[in-house]
Every structure is written in structure tokens, then in C-alpha cells.
Protein backbone atom coordinates (compact mmCIF):
# COMPACT_ATOMS: atom_id res chain seq x y z
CA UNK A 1 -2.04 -30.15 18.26
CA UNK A 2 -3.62 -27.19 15.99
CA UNK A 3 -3.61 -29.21 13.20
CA UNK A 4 -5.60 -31.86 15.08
CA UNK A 5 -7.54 -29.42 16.81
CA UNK A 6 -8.56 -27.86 13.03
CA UNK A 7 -9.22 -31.26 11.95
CA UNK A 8 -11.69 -32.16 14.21
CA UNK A 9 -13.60 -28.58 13.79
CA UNK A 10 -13.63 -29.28 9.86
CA UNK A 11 -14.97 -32.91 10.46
CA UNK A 12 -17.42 -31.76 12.98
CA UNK A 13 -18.50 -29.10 10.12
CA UNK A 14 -18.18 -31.83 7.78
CA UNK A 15 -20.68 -34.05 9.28
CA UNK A 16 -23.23 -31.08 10.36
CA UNK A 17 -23.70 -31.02 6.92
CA UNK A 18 -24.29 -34.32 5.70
CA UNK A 19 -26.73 -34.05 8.94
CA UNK A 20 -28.79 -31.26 7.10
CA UNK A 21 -28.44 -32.30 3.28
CA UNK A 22 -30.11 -35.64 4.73
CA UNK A 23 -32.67 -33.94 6.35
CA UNK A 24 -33.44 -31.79 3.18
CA UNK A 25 -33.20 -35.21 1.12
CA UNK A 26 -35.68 -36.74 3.03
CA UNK A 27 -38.12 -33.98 3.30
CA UNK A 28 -37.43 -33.34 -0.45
CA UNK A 29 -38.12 -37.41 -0.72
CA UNK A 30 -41.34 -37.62 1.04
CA UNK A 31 -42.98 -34.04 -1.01
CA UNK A 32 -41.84 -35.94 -4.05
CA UNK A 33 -43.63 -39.23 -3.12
CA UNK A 34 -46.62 -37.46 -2.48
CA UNK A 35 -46.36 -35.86 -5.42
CA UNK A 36 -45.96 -39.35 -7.47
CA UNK A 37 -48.65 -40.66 -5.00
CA UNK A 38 -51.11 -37.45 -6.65
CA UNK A 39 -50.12 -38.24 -9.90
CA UNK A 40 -50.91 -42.00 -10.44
CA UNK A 41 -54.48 -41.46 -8.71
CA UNK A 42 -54.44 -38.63 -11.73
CA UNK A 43 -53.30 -41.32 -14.59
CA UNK A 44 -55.86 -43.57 -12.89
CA UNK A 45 -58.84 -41.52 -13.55
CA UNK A 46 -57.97 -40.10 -17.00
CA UNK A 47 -57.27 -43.36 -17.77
CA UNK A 48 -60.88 -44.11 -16.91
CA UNK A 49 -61.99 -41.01 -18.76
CA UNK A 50 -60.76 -42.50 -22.08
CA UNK A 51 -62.34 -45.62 -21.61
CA UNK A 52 -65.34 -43.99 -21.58
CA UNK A 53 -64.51 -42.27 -24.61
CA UNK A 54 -63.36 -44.54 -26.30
CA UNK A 55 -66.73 -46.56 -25.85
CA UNK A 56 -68.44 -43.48 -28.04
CA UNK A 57 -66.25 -43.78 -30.90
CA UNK A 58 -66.21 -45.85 -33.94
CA UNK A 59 -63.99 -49.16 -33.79
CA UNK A 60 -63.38 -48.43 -37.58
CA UNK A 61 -61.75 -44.36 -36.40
CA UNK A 62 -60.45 -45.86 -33.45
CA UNK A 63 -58.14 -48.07 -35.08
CA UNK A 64 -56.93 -45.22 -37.58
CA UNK A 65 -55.88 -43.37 -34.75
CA UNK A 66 -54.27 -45.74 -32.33
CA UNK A 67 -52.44 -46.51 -35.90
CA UNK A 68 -51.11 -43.19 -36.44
CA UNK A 69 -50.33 -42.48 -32.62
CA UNK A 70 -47.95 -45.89 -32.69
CA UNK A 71 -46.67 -44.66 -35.78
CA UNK A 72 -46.37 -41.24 -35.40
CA UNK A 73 -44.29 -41.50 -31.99
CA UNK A 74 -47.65 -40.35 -30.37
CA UNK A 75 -48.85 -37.56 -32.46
CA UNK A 76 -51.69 -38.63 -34.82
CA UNK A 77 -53.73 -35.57 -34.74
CA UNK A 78 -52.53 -31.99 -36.45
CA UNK A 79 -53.79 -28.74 -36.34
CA UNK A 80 -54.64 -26.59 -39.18
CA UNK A 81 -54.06 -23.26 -39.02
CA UNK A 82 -55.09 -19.66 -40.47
CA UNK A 83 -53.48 -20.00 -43.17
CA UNK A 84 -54.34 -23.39 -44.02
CA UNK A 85 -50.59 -25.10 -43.09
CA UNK A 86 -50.62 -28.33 -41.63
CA UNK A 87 -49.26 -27.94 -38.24
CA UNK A 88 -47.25 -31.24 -37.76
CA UNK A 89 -45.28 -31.25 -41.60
CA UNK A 90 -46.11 -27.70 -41.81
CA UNK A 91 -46.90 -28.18 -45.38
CA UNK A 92 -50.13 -26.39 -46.85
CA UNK A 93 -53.74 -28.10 -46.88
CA UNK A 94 -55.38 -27.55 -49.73
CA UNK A 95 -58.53 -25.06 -49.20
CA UNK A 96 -61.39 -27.33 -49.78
CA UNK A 97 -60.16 -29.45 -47.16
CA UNK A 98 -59.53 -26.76 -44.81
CA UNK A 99 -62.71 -25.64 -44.97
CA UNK A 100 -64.25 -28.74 -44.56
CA UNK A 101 -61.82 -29.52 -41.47
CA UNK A 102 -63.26 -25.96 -40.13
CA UNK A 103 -66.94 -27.29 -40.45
CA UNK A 104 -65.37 -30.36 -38.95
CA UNK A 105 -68.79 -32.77 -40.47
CA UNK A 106 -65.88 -35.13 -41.32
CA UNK A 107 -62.76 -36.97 -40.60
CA UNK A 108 -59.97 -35.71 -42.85
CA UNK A 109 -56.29 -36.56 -43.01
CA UNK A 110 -53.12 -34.29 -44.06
CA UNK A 111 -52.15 -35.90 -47.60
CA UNK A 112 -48.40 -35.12 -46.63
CA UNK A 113 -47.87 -36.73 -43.62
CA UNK A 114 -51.61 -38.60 -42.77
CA UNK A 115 -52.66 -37.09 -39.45
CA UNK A 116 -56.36 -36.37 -38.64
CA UNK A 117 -56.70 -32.68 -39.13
CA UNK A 118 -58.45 -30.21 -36.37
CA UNK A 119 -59.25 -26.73 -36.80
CA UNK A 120 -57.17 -24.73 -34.67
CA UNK A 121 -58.86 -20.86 -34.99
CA UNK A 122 -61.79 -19.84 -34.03
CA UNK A 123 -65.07 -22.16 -33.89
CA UNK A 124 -66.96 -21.91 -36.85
CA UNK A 125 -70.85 -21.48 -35.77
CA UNK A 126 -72.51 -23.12 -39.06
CA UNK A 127 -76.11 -21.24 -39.06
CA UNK A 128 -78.88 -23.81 -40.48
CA UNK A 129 -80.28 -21.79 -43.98
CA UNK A 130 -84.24 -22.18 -43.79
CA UNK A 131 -85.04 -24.35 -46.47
CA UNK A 132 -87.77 -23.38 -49.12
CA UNK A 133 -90.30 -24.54 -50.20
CA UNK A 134 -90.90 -24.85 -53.81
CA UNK A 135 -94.19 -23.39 -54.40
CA UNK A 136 -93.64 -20.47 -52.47
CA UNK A 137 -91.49 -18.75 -54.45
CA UNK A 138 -91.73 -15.22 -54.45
CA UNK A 139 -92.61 -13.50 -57.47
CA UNK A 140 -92.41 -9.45 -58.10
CA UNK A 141 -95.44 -8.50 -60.43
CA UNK A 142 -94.30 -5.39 -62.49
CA UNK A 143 -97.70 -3.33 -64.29
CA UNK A 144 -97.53 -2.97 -67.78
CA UNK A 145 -98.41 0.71 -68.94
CA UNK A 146 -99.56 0.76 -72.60
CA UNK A 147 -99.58 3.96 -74.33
């Protein structure tokens, strides 16, 4: 009779158990639902976002980089960094194209692996030079002594 008695206790135990681990699956169920429920309205409206940015950018660009993303297992952009290494083949860049990818005035690609470059440091501020005028050219009169 023990032995049934013993039984019974660990079944009872047993099925407590199962009880809470359901209750903790279905709270855990309904948080994560609400969760997926935040998410998509999330997907939804970035999704909208890149329509809209799309629109702004030319078809010609556009098509290079949907392009590279398919190609590229959804990495067609790259950094460049400091030292002028391409951040995706992490091969170097040569300089003039680094510094043009700094002043960012164009679209450049890495010639390694093809990825649009971006500037990864620091902004560079380009500061407009005043242009001048050709006839106002300053000019330093020096007095001739003669003896």
C-alpha cells in the first residue's frame, strides 16, 4: 500500500507541474504574440518608409543596388574605413577613391568585390572656397630705390 500510496503523491506532483509549465507556456505564448503582433505593425511602416525612399532615388542606382543586395546575400553596401580597407572583402581602396567616397559627391564601388562604398569615420564638412574673381587680383607694389 506504500508503494501505491508514493505513487499517487509522485503523480499528483507530476501533474502539478504540467499544471504550471502550461500556465507559464501560455503566458510565455500570449507576451510572444504580442510581441510578433508589435513587430509586423513595425515591418509595415518601414516598409512604407522605403517606398518613399525609394521614390527619391534614381531607377538607374536603384537597380544597381537591388542587384548587388540579391547577389550579395543582402549586403550591397560597404564601409570604408580609416585606413582606407574595404569593410566587406577587407581589401584596401585605393586613396583617390577613398577620398572621393569621404566627400561622398558620387557613387563609387569597391573594385574587389563591387559594393557601393560609404564613409564610415567622421563626416567630412566640405567648406565652399570663395571663388575669385579675375581682375581682382592682388598685387604687392615694391618701391624701387635708385642710388
Amino acid at each position: 500500500m506504500d508503494q501505491v500510496d508514493t505513487r499517487k503523491k509522485d503523480l499528483a506532483q507530476a501533474e502539478a507541474a504540467v499544471k504550471e509549465a502550461d500556465k507559464r507556456f501560455a503566458a510565455e505564448t500570449a507576451s510572444l504574440e504580442g510581441s510578433v503582433g508589435a513587430l509586423d505593425e513595425e515591418l509595415a511602416a518601414l516598409k512604407q518608409k522605403r517606398e518613399a525612399m525609394v521614390a527619391a532615388i534614381d531607377p538607374t542606382l536603384l537597380r544597381t543596388y537591388e542587384k548587388l543586395r540579391r547577389s550579395k546575400k543582402g549586403h550591397a553596401l560597404a564601409g570604408v574605413n580609416k585606413d582606407g580597407t574595404c569593410m566587406a572583402c577587407r581589401l584596401h581602396v585605393q586613396p583617390q577613391v577613398v577620398a572621393e567616397v569621404k566627400r561622398a559627391a558620387t557613387i563609387h564601388t569597391c573594385e574587389h568585390c563591387q559594393r557601393i562604398l560609404y564613409w564610415t569615420g567622421e563626416p567630412v564638412q566640405i567648406i565652399p572656397q570663395p571663388e575669385r574673381k579675375g581682375d581682382e587680383v592682388e598685387v604687392e607694389e615694391t618701391a624701387e630705390t635708385t642710388d
